[in-house]
N, C-alpha and C. Protein backbone atom coordinates (compact mmCIF):
# COMPACT_ATOMS: atom_id res chain seq x y z
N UNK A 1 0.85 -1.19 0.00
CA UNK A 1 0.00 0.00 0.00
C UNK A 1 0.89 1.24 0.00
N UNK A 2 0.61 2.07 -1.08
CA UNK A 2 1.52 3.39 -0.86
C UNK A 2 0.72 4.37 -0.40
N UNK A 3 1.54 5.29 0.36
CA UNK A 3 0.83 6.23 1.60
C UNK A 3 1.56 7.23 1.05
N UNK A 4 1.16 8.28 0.98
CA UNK A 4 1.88 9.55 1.23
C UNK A 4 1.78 11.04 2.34
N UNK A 5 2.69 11.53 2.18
CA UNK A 5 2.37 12.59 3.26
C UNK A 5 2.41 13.89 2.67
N UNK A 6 1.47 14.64 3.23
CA UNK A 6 1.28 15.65 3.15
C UNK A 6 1.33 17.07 4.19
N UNK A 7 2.56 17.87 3.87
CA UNK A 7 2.44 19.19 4.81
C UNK A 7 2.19 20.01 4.27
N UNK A 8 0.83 21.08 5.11
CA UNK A 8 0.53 22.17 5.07
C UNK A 8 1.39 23.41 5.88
N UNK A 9 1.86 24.07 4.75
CA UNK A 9 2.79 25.18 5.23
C UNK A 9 2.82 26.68 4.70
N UNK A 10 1.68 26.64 4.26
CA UNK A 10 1.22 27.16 3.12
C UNK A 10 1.00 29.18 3.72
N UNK A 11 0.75 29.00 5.04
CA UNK A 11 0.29 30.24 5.50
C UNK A 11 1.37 30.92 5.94
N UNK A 12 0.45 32.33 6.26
CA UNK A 12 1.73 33.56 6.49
C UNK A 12 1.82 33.90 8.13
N UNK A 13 1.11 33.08 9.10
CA UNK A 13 1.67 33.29 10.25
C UNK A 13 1.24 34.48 10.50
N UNK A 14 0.10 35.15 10.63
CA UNK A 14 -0.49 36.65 10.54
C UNK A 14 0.22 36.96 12.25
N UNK A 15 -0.36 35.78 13.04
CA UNK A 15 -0.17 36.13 14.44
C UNK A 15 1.43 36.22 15.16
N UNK A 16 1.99 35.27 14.38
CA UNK A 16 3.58 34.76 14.32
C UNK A 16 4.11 36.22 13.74
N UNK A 17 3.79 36.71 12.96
CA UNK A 17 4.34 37.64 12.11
C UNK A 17 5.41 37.52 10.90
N UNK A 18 5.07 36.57 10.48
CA UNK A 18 5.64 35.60 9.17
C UNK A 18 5.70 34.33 8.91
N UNK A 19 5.92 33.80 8.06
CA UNK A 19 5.30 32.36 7.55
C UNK A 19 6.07 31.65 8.29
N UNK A 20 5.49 30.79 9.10
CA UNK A 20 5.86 29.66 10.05
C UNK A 20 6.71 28.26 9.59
N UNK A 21 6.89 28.33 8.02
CA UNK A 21 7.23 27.43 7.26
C UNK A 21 8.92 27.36 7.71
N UNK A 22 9.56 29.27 7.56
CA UNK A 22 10.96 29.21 7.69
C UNK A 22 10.79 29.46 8.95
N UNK A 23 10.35 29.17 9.88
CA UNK A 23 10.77 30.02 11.52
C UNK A 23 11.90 28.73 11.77
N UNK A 24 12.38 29.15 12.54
CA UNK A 24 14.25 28.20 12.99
C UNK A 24 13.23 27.45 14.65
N UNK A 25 13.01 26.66 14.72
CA UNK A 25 13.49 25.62 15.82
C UNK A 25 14.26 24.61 16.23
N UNK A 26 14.94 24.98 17.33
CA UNK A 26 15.98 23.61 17.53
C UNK A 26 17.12 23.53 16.18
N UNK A 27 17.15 24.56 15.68
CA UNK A 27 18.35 24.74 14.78
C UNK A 27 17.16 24.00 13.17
N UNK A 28 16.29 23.86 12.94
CA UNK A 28 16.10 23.34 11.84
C UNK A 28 14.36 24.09 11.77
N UNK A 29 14.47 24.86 10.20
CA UNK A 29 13.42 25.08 9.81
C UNK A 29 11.76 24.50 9.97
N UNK A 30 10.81 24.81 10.58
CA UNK A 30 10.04 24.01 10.89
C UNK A 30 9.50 23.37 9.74
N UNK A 31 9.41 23.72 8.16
CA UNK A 31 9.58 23.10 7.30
C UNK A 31 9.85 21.75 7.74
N UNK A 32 11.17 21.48 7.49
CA UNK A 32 11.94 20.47 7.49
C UNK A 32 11.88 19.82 8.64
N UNK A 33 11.43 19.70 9.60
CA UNK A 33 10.70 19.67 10.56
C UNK A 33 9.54 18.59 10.24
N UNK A 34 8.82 19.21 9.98
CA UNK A 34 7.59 18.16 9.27
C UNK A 34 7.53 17.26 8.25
N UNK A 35 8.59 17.89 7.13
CA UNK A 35 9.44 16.57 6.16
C UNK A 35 9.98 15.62 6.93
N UNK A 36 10.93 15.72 7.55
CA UNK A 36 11.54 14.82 8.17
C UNK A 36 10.54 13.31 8.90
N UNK A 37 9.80 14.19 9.80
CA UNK A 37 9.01 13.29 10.31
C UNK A 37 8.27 12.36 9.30
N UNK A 38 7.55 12.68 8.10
CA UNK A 38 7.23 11.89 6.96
C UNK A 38 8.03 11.39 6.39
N UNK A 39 9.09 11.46 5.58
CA UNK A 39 10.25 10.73 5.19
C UNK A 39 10.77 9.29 6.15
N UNK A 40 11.00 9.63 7.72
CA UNK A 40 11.34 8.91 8.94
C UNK A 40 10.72 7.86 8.92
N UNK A 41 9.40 7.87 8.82
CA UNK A 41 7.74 7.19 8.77
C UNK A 41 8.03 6.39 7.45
N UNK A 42 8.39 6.48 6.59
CA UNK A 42 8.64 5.75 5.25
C UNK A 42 7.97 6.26 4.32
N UNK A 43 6.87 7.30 4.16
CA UNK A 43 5.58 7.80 3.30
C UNK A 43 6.62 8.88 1.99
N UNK A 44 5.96 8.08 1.01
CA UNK A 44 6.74 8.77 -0.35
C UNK A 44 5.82 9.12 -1.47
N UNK A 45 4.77 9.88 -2.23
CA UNK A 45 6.07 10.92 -2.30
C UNK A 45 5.02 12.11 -0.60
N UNK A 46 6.29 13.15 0.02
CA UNK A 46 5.76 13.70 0.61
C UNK A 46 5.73 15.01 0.00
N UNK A 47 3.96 15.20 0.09
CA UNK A 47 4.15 16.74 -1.02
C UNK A 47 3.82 17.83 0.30
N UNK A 48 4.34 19.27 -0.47
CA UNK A 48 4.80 20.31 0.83
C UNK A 48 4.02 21.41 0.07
N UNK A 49 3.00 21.73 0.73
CA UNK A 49 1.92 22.80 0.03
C UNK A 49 2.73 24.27 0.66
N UNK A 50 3.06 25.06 -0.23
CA UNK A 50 3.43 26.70 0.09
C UNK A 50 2.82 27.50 -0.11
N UNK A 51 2.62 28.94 0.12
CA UNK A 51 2.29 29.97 -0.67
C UNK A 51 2.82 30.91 -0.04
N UNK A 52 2.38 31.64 1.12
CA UNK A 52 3.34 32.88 1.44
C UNK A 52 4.80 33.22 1.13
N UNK A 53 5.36 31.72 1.52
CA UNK A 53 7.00 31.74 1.57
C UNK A 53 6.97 31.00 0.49
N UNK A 54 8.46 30.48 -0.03
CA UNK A 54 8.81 29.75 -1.25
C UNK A 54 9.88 29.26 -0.66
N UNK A 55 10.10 27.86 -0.45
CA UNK A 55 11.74 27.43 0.21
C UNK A 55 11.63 26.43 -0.60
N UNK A 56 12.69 26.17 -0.66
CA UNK A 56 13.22 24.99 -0.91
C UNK A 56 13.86 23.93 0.25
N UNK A 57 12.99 22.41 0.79
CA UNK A 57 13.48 21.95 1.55
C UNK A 57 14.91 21.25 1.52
N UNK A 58 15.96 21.31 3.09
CA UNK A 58 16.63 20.67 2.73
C UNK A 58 16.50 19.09 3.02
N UNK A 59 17.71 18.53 2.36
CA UNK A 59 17.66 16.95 2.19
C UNK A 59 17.23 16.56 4.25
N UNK A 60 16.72 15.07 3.91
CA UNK A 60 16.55 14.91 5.06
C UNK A 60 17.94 14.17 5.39
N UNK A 61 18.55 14.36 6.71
CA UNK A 61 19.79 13.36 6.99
C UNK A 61 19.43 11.77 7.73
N UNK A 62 20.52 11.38 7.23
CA UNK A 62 20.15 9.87 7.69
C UNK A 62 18.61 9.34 7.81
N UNK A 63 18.02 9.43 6.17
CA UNK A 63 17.06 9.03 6.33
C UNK A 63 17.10 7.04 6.02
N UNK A 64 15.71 6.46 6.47
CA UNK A 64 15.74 5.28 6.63
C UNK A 64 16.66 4.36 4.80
N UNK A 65 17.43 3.25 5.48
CA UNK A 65 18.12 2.79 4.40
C UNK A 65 17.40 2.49 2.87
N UNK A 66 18.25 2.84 1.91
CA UNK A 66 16.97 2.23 0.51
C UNK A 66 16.03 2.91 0.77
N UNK A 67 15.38 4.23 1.46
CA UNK A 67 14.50 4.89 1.25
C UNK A 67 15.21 6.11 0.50
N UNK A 68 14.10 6.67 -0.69
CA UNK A 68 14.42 7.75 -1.56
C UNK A 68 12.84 8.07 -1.64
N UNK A 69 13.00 9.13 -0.29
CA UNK A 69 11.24 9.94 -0.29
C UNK A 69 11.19 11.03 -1.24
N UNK A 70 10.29 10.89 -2.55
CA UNK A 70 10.49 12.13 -3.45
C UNK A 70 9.40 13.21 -2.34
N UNK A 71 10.22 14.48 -2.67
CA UNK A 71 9.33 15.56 -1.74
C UNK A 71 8.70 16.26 -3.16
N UNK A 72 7.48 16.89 -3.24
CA UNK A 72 6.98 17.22 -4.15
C UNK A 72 6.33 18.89 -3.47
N UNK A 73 6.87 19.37 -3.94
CA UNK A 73 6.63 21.29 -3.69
C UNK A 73 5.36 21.94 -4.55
N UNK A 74 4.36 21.93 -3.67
CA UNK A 74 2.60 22.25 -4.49
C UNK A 74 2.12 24.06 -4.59
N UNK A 75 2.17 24.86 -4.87
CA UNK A 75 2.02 25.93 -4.79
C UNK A 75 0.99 26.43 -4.67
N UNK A 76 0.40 26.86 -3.26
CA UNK A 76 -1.05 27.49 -3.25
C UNK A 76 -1.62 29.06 -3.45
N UNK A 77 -1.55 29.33 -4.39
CA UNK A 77 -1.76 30.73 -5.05
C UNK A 77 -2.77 31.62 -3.89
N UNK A 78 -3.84 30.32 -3.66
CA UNK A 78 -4.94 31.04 -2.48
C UNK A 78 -4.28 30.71 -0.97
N UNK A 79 -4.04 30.74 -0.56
CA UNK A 79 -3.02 30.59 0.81
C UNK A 79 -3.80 31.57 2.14
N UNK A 80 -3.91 32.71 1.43
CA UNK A 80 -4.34 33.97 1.98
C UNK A 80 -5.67 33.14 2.82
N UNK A 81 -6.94 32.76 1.97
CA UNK A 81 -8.12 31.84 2.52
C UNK A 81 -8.03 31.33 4.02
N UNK A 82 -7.06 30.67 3.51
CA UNK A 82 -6.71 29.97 5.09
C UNK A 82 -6.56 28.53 4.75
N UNK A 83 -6.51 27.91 5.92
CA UNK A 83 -5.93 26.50 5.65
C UNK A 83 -6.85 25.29 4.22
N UNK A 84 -7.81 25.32 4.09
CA UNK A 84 -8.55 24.79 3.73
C UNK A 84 -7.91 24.43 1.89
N UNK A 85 -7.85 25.86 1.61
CA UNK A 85 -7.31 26.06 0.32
C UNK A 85 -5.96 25.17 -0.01
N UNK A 86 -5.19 24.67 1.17
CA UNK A 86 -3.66 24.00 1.21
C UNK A 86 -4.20 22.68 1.28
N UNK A 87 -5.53 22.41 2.00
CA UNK A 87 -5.84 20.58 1.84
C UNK A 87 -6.17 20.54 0.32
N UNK A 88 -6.92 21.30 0.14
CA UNK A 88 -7.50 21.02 -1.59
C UNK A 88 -6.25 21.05 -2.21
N UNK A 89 -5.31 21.80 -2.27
CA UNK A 89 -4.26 21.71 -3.32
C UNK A 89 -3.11 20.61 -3.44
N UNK A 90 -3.22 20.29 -1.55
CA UNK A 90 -2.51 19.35 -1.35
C UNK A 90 -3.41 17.56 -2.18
N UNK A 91 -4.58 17.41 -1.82
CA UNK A 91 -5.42 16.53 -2.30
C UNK A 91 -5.02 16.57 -3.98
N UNK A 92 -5.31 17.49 -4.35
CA UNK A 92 -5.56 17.89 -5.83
C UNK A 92 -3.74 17.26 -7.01
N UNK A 93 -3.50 17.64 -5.94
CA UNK A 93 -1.58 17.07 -6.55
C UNK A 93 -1.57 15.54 -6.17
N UNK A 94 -2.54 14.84 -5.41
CA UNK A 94 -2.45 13.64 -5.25
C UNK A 94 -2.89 12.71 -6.12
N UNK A 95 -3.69 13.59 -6.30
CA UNK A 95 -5.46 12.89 -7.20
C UNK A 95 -4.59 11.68 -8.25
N UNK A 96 -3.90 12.60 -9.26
CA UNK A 96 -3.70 12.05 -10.88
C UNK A 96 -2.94 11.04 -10.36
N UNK A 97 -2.18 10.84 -9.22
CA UNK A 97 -1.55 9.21 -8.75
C UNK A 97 -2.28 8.38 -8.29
N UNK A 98 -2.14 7.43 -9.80
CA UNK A 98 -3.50 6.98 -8.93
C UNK A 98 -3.00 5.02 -8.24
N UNK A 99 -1.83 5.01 -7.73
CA UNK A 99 -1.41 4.07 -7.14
C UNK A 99 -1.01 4.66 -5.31
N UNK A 100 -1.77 5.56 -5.17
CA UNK A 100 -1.45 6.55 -3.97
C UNK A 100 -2.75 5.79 -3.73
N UNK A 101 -2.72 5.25 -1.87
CA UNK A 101 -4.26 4.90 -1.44
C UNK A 101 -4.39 5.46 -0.73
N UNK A 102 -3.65 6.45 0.27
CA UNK A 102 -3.98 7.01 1.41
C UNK A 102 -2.53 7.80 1.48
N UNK A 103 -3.16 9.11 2.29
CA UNK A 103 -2.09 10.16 2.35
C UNK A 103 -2.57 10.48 4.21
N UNK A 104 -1.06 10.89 4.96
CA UNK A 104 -1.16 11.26 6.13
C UNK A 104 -0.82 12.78 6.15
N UNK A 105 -1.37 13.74 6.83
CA UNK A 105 -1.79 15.00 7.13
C UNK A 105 -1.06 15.95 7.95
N UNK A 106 -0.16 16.81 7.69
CA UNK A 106 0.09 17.22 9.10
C UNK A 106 0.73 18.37 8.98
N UNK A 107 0.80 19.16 9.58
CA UNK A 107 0.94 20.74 9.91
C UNK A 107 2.54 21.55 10.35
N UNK A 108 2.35 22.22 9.58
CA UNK A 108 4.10 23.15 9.79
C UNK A 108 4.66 23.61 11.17
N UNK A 109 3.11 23.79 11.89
CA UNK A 109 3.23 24.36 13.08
C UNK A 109 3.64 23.62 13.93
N UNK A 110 3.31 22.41 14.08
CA UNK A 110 3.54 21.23 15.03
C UNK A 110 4.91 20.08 15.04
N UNK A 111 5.56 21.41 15.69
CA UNK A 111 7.27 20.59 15.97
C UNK A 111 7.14 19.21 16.87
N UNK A 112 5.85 19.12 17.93
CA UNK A 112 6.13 18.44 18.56
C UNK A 112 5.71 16.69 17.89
N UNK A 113 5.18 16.62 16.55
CA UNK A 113 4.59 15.77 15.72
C UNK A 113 6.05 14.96 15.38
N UNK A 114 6.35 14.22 15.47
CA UNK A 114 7.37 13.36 15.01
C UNK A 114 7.28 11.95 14.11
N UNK A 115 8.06 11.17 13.71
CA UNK A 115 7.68 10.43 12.98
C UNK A 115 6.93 9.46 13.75
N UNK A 116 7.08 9.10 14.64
CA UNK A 116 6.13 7.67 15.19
C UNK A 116 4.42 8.47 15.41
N UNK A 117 4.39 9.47 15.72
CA UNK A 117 2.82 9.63 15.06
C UNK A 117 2.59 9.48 14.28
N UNK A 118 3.66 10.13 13.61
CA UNK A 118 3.00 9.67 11.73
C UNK A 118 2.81 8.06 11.31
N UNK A 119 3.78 7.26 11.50
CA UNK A 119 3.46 6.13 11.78
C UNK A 119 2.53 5.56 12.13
N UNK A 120 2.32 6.02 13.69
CA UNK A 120 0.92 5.14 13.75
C UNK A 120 -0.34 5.70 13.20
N UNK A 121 -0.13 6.87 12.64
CA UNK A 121 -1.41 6.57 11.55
C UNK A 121 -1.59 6.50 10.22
N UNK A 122 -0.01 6.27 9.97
CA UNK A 122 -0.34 5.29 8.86
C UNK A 122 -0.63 3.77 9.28
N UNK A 123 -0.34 3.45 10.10
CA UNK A 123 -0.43 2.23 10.28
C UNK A 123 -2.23 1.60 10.63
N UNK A 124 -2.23 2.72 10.79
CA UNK A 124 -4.12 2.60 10.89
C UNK A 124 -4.79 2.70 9.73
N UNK A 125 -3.81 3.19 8.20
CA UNK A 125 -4.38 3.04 7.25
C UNK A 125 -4.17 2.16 6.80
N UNK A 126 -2.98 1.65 6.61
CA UNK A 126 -2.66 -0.11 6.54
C UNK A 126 -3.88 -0.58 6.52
N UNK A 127 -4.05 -0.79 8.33
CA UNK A 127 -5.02 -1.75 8.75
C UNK A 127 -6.24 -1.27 8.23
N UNK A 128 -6.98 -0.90 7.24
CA UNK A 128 -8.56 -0.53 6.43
C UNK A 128 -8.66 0.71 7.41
N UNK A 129 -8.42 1.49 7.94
CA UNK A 129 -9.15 2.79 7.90
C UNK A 129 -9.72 3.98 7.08
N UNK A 130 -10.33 4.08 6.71
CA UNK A 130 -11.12 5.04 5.91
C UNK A 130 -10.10 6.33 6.50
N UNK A 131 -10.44 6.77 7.65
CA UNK A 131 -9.34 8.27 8.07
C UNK A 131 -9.19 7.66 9.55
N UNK A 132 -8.35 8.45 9.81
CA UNK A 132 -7.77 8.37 11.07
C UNK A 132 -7.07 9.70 11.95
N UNK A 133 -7.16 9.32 13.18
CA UNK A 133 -7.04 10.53 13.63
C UNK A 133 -5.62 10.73 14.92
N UNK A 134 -4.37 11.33 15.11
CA UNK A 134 -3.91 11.15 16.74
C UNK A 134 -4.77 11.59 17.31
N UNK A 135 -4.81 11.04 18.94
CA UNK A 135 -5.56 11.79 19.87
C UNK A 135 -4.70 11.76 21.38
N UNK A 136 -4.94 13.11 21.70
CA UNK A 136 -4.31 13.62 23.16
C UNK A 136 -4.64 13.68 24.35
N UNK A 137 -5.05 12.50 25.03
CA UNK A 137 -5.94 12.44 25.97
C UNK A 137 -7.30 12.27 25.71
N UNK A 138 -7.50 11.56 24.33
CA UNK A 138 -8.66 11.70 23.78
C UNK A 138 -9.41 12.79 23.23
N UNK A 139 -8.52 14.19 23.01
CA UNK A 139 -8.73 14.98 22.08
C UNK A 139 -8.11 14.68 20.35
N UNK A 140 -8.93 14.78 19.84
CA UNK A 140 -8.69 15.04 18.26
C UNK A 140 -7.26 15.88 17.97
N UNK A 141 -6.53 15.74 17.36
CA UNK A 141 -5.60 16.71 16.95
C UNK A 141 -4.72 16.22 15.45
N UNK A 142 -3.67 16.80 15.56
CA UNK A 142 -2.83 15.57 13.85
C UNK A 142 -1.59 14.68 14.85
N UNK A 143 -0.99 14.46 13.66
CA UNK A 143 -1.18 14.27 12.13
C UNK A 143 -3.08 13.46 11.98
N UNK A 144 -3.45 13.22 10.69
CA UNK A 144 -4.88 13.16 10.16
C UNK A 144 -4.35 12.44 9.07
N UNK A 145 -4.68 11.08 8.95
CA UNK A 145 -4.54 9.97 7.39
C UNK A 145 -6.01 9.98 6.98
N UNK A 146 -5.81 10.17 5.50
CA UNK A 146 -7.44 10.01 4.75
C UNK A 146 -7.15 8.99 3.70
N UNK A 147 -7.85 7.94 3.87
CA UNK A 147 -7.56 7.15 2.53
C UNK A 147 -8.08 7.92 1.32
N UNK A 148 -7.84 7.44 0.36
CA UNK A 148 -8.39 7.40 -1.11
C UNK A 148 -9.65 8.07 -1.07
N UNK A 149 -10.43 6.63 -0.79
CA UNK A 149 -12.03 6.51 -0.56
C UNK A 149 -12.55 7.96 -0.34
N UNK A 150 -11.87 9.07 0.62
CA UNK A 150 -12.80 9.93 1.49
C UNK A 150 -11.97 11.36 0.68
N UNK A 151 -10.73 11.60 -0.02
CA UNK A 151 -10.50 12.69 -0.58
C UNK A 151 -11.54 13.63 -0.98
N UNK A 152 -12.17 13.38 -1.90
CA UNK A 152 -13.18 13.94 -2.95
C UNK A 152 -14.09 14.27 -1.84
N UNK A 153 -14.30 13.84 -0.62
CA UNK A 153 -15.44 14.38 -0.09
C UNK A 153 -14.72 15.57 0.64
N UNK A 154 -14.05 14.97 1.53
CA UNK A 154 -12.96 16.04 2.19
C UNK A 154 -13.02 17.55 1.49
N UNK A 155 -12.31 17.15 0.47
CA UNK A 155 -11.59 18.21 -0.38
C UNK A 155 -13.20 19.09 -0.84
N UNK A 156 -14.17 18.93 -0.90
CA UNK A 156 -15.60 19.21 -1.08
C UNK A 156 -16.51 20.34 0.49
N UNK A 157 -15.70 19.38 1.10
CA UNK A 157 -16.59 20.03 2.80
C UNK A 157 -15.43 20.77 3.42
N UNK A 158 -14.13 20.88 3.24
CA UNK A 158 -12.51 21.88 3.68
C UNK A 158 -13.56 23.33 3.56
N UNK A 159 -13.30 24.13 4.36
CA UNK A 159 -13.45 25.89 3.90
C UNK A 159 -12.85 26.61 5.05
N UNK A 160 -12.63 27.16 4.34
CA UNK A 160 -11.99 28.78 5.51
C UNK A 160 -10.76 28.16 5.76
N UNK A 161 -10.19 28.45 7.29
CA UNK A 161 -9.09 28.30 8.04
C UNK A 161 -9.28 27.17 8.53
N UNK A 162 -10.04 25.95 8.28
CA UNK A 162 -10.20 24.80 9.20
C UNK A 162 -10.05 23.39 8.27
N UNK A 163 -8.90 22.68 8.93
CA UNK A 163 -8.47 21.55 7.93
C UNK A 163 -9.96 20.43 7.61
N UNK A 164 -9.21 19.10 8.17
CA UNK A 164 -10.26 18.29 7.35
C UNK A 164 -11.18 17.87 9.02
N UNK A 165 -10.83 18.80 9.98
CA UNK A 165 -11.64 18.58 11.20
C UNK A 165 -13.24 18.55 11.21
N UNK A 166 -14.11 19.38 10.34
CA UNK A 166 -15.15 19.40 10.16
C UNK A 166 -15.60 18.12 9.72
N UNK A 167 -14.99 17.59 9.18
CA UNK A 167 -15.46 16.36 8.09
C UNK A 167 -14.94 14.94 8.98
N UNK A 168 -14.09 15.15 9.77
CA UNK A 168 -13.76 14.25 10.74
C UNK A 168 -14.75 13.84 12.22
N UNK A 169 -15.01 15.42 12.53
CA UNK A 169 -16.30 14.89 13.42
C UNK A 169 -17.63 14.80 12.90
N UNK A 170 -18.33 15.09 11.41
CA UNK A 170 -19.18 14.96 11.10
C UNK A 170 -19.38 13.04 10.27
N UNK A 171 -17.91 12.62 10.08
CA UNK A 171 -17.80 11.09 9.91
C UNK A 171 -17.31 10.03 11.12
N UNK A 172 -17.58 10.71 12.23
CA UNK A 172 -16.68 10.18 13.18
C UNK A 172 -17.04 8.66 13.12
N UNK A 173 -18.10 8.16 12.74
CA UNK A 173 -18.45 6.25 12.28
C UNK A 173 -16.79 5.87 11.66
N UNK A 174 -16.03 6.84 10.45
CA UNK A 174 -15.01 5.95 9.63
C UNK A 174 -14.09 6.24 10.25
N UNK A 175 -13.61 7.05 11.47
CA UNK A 175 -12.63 7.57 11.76
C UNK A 175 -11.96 6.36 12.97
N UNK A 176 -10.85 5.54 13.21
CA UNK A 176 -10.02 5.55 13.97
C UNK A 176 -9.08 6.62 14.38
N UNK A 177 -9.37 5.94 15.93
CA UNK A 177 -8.56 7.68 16.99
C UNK A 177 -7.42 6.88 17.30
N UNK A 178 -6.65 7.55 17.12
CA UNK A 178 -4.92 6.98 17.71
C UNK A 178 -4.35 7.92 18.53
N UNK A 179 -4.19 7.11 19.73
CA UNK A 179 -3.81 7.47 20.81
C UNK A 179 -2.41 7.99 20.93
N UNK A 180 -2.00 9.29 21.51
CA UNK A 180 -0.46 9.12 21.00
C UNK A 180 -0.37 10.52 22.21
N UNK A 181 -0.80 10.34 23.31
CA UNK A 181 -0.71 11.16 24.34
C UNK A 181 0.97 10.74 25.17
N UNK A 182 1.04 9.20 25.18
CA UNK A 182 2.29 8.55 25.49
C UNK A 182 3.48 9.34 25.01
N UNK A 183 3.57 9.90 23.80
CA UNK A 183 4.96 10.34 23.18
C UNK A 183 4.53 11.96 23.32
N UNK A 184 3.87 12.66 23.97
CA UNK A 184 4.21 13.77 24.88
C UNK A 184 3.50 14.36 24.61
N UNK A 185 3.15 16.05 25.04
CA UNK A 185 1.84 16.99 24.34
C UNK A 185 1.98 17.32 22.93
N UNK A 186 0.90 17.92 22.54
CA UNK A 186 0.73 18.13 21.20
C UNK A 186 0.95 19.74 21.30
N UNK A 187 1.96 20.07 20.57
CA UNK A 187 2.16 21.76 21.00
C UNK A 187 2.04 22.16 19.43
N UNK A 188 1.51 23.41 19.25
CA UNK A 188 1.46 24.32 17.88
C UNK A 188 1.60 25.44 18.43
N UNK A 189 2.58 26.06 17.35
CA UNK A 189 3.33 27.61 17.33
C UNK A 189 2.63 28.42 16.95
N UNK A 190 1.30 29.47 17.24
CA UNK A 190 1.04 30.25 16.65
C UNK A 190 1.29 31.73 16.93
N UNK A 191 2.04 32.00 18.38
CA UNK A 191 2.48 33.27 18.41
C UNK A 191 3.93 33.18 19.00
N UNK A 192 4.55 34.34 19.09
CA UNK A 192 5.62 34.75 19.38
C UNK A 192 6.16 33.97 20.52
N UNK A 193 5.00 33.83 21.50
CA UNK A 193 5.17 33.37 23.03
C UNK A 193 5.45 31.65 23.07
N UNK A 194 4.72 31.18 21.77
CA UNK A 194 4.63 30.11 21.58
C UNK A 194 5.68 28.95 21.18
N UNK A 195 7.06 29.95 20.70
CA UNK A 195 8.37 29.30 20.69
C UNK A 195 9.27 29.05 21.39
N UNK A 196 10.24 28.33 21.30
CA UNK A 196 10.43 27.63 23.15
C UNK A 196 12.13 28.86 22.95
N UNK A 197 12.11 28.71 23.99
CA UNK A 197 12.78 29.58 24.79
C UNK A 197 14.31 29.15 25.27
């Protein structure tokens, strides 16, 4: 089964005060940051939705042996919208592959997302999940895997600033929740205060 990953990085950080894509944590672009963790996970190709900023990611180091994750750079012209516009474009670059069954989800902001989340939800797509979800104490949060099956709807019900969450609690019947409170809190950067220190 091929999986791919998908980061949204697409925004300008209105509150941050610039696109969150290049902000430096822990010495490494949060970009690359969220590549990494997909690449780590094994998911190929991982495509990287932009628009405010324009980077170019760097290589990942010591990634897993005999793995060659193509990263695929999607350009979201509407960015400004808000998040919604980065799932559709991200979906939309998936579509024409059509040996892709499921893509995992996950956000520029969230340094604390590493590869074994991503993992285990791919691994929940493995196992027949329609979508899947981490959860933090039994809150909803990402990374977010959508098989195949549920794109076209997704990508249909996405609007404004809000990912594929709407469509996740309005299907909550197809959704497996993956627990992933064990490998620590779920932290996102959205202001100044919000970067570690």
């Amino acid at each position: 089964m091929k999986v791919a990953g998908l980061v949204l990085a697409a925004g300008g950080g209105s509150r941050l005060g610039r696109p969150k894509a290049e902000v430096v944590v822990g010495g490494q672009r949060l970009v690359d940051v969220a590549i990494e963790s997909c690449v780590r996970a094994g998911l190929s190709p991982v495509v990287v939705v932009l628009g405010a900023t324009w980077l170019t990611p760097l290589p990942v180091a010591g990634s897993p042996e005999g793995s060659h994750a193509e990263i695929w750079l999607v350009e979201n012209t509407e960015w400004a919208t808000g998040l919604a516009s980065s799932v559709k474009a991200g979906l939309a670059a998936l579509q024409a592959e059509v040996d892709i069954e499921a893509v995992v989800v996950t956000l520029v902001d969230t340094p604390s997302v590493g590869s074994v989340h991503v993992s285990r939800i791919d691994a929940a797509l493995r196992g027949g999940a329609a979508a899947a979800a981490a959860t933090y104490a039994g809150i909803p949060r990402t990374p977010v895997g959508l098989s195949r099956l549920v794109w076209a709807d997704v990508a249909a019900t996405v609007t404004g600033d809000e990912g594929a969450r709407g469509w996740l609690r309005a299907h909550s019947h197809l959704v497996s929740y993956v627990e992933c409170a064990d490998l620590g809190p779920w932290t996102d950067i959205d202001t100044p205060a919000d970067l570690p220190h």
